[in-house]
C-alpha atoms as a PDB file:
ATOM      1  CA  UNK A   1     -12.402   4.514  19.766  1.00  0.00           C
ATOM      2  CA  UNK A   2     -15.372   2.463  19.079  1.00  0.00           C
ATOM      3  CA  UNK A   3     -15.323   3.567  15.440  1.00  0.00           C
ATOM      4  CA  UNK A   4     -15.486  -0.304  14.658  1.00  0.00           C
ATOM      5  CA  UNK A   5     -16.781  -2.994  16.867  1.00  0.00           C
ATOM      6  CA  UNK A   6     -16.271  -6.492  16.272  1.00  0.00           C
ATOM      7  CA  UNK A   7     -19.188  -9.439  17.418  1.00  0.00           C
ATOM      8  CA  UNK A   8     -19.998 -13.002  16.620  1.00  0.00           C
ATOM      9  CA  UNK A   9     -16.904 -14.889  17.751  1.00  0.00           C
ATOM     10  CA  UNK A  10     -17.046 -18.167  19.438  1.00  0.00           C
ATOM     11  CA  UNK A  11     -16.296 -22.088  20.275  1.00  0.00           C
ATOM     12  CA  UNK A  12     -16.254 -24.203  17.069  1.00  0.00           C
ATOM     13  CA  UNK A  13     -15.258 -27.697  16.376  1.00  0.00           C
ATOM     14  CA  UNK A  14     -12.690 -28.297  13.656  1.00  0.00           C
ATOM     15  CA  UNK A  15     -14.372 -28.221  10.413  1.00  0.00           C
ATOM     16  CA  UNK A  16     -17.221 -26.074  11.344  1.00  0.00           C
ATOM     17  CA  UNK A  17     -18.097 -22.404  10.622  1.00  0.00           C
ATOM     18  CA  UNK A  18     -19.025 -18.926  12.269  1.00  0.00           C
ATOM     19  CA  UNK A  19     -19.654 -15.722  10.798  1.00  0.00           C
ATOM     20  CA  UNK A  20     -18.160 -12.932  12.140  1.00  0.00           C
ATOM     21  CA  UNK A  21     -19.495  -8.935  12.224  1.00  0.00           C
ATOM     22  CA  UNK A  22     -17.724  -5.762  11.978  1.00  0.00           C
ATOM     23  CA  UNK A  23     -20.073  -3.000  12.318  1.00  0.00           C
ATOM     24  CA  UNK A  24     -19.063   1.078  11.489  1.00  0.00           C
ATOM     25  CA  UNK A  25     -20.254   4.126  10.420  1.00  0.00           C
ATOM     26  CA  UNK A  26     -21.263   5.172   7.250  1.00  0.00           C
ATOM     27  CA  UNK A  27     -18.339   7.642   6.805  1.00  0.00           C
ATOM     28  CA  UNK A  28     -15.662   4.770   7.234  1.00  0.00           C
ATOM     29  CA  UNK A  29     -17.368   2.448   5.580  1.00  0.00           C
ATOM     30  CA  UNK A  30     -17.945   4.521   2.143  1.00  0.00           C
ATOM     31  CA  UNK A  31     -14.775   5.479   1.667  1.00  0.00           C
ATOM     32  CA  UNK A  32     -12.341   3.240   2.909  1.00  0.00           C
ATOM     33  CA  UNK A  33     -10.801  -0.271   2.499  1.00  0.00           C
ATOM     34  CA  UNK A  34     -11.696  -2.776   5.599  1.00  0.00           C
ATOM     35  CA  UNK A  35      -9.674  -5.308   6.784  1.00  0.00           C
ATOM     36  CA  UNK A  36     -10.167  -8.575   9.217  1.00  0.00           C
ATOM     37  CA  UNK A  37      -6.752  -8.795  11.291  1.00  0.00           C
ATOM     38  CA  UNK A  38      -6.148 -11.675  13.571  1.00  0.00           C
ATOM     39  CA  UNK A  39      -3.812 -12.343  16.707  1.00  0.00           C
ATOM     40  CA  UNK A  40      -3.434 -15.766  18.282  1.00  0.00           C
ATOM     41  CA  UNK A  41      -0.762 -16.309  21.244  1.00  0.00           C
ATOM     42  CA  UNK A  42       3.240 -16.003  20.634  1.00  0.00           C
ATOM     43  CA  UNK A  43       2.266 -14.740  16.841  1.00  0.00           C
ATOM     44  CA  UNK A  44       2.370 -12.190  15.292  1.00  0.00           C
ATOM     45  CA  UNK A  45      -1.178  -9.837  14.069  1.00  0.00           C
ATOM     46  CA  UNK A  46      -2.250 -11.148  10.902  1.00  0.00           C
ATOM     47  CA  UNK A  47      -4.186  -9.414   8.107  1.00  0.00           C
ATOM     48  CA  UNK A  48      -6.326 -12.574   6.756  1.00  0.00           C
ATOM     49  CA  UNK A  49      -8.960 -10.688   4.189  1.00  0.00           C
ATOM     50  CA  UNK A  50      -9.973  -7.581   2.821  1.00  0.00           C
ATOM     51  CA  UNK A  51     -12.876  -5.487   0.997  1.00  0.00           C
ATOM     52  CA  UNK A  52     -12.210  -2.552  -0.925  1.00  0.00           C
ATOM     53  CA  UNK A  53     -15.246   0.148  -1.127  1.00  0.00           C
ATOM     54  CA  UNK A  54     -15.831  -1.041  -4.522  1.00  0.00           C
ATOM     55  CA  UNK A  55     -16.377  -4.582  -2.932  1.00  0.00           C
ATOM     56  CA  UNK A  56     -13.271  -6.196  -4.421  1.00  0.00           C
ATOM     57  CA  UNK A  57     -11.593  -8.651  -2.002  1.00  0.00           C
ATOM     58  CA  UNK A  58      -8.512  -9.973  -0.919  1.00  0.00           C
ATOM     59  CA  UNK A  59      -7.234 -12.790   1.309  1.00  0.00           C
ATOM     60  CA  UNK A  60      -4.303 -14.204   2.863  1.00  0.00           C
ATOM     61  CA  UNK A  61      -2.841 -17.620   1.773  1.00  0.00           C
ATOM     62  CA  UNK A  62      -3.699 -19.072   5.063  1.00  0.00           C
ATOM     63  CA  UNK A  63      -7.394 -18.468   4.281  1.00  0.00           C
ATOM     64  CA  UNK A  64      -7.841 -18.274   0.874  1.00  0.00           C
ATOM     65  CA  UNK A  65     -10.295 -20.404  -0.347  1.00  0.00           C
ATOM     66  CA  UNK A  66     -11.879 -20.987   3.518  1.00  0.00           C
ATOM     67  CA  UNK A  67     -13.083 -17.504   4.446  1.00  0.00           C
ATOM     68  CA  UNK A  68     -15.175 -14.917   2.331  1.00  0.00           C
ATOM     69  CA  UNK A  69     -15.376 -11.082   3.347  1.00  0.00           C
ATOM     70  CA  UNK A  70     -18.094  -9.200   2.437  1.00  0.00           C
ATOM     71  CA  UNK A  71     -20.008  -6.117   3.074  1.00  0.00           C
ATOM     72  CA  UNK A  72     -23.712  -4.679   3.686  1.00  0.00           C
ATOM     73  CA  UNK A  73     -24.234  -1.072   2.413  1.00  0.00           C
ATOM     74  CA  UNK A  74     -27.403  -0.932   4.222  1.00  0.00           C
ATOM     75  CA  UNK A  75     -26.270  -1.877   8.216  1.00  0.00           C
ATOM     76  CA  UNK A  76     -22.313  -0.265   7.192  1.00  0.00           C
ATOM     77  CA  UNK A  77     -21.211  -3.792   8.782  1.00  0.00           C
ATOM     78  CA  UNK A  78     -18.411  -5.812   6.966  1.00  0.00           C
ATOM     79  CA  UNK A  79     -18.687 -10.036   7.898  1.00  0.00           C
ATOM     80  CA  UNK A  80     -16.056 -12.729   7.495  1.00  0.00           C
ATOM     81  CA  UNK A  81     -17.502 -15.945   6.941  1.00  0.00           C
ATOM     82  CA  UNK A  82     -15.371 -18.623   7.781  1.00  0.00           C
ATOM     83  CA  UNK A  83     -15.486 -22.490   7.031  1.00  0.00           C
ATOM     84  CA  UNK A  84     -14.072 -24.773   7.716  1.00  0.00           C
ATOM     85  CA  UNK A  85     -12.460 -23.800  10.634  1.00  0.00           C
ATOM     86  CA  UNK A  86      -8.930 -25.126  11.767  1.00  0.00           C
ATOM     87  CA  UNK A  87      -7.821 -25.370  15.221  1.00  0.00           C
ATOM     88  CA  UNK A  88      -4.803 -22.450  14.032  1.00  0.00           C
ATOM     89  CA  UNK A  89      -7.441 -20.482  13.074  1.00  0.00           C
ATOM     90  CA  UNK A  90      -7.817 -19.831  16.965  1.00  0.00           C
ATOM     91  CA  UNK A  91      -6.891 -16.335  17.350  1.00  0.00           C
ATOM     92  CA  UNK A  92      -8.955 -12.898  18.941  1.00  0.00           C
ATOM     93  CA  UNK A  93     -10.078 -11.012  15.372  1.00  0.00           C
ATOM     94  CA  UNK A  94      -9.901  -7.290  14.771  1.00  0.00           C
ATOM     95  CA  UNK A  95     -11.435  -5.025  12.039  1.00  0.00           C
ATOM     96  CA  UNK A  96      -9.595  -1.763  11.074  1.00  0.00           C
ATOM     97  CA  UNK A  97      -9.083  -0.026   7.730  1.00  0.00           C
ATOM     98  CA  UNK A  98      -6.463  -1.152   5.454  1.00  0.00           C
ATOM     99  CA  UNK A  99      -4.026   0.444   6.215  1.00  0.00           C
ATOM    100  CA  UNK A 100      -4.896   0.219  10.181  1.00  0.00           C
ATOM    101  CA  UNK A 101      -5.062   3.720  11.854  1.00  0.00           C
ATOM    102  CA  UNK A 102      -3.626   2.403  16.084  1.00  0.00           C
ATOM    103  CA  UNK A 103      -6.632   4.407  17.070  1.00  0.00           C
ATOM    104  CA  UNK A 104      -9.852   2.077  15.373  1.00  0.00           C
ATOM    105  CA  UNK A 105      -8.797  -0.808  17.464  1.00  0.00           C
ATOM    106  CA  UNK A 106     -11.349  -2.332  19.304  1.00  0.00           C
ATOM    107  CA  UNK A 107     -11.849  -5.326  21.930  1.00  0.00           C
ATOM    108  CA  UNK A 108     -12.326  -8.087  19.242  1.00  0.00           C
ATOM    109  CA  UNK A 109     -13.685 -11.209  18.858  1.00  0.00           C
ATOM    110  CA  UNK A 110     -12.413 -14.322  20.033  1.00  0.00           C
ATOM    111  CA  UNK A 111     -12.960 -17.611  17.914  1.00  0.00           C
ATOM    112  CA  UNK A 112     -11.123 -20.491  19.555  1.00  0.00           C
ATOM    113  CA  UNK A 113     -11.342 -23.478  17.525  1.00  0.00           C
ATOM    114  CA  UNK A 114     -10.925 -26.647  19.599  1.00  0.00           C
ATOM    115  CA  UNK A 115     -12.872 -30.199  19.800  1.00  0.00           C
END
């Protein structure tokens, strides 16, 4: 528990933007894949993007194009950018690693899109 805390969510209009944080320790960050994971109401958890330790990336249709993950070396945090926004992008967001290990996950971060 607390191995990865999640920060930055929010209230956006359609078509805006927020940046999201996932901050971790050095250990997990070094050597393992991170993933942002999303769960909105009635629907199944949703693995939208992901950053290898080399920094390669990878995202789910439903945000490809829309969100960019990236990482900071320095601070051990990993950020999904997202714009624009979409009201079914309205879910609570989760990091874990990739594959997720039940015992990383946190509180989240809600981001309710909504005008």
């Amino acid at each position: 528990q607390g191995q990865l805390v999640e920060s930055g969510g929010g209230l956006v209009r359609p078509g805006g933007s927020l940046k999201i944080s996932c901050a971790t320790s050095r250990s997990i960050f070094r050597f393992n894949a991170v993933g942002w994971y999303r769960k909105a109401p009635g629907k199944q958890r949703e693995l939208v993007a992901i950053v290898d330790s080399s920094g390669s990336t990878t995202y789910a249709d439903s945000v490809k194009g829309r969100f960019t993950i990236s990482r900071d070396s320095a601070k051990n945090t990993v950020y999904l950018q997202m714009n624009p926004l979409k009201p079914e992008d309205t879910a609570v967001y989760y990091c874990n690693l990739v594959p997720f290990l039940n015992d990383y996950w946190g509180q989240g971060t809600q981001v309710t899109v909504s005008s």
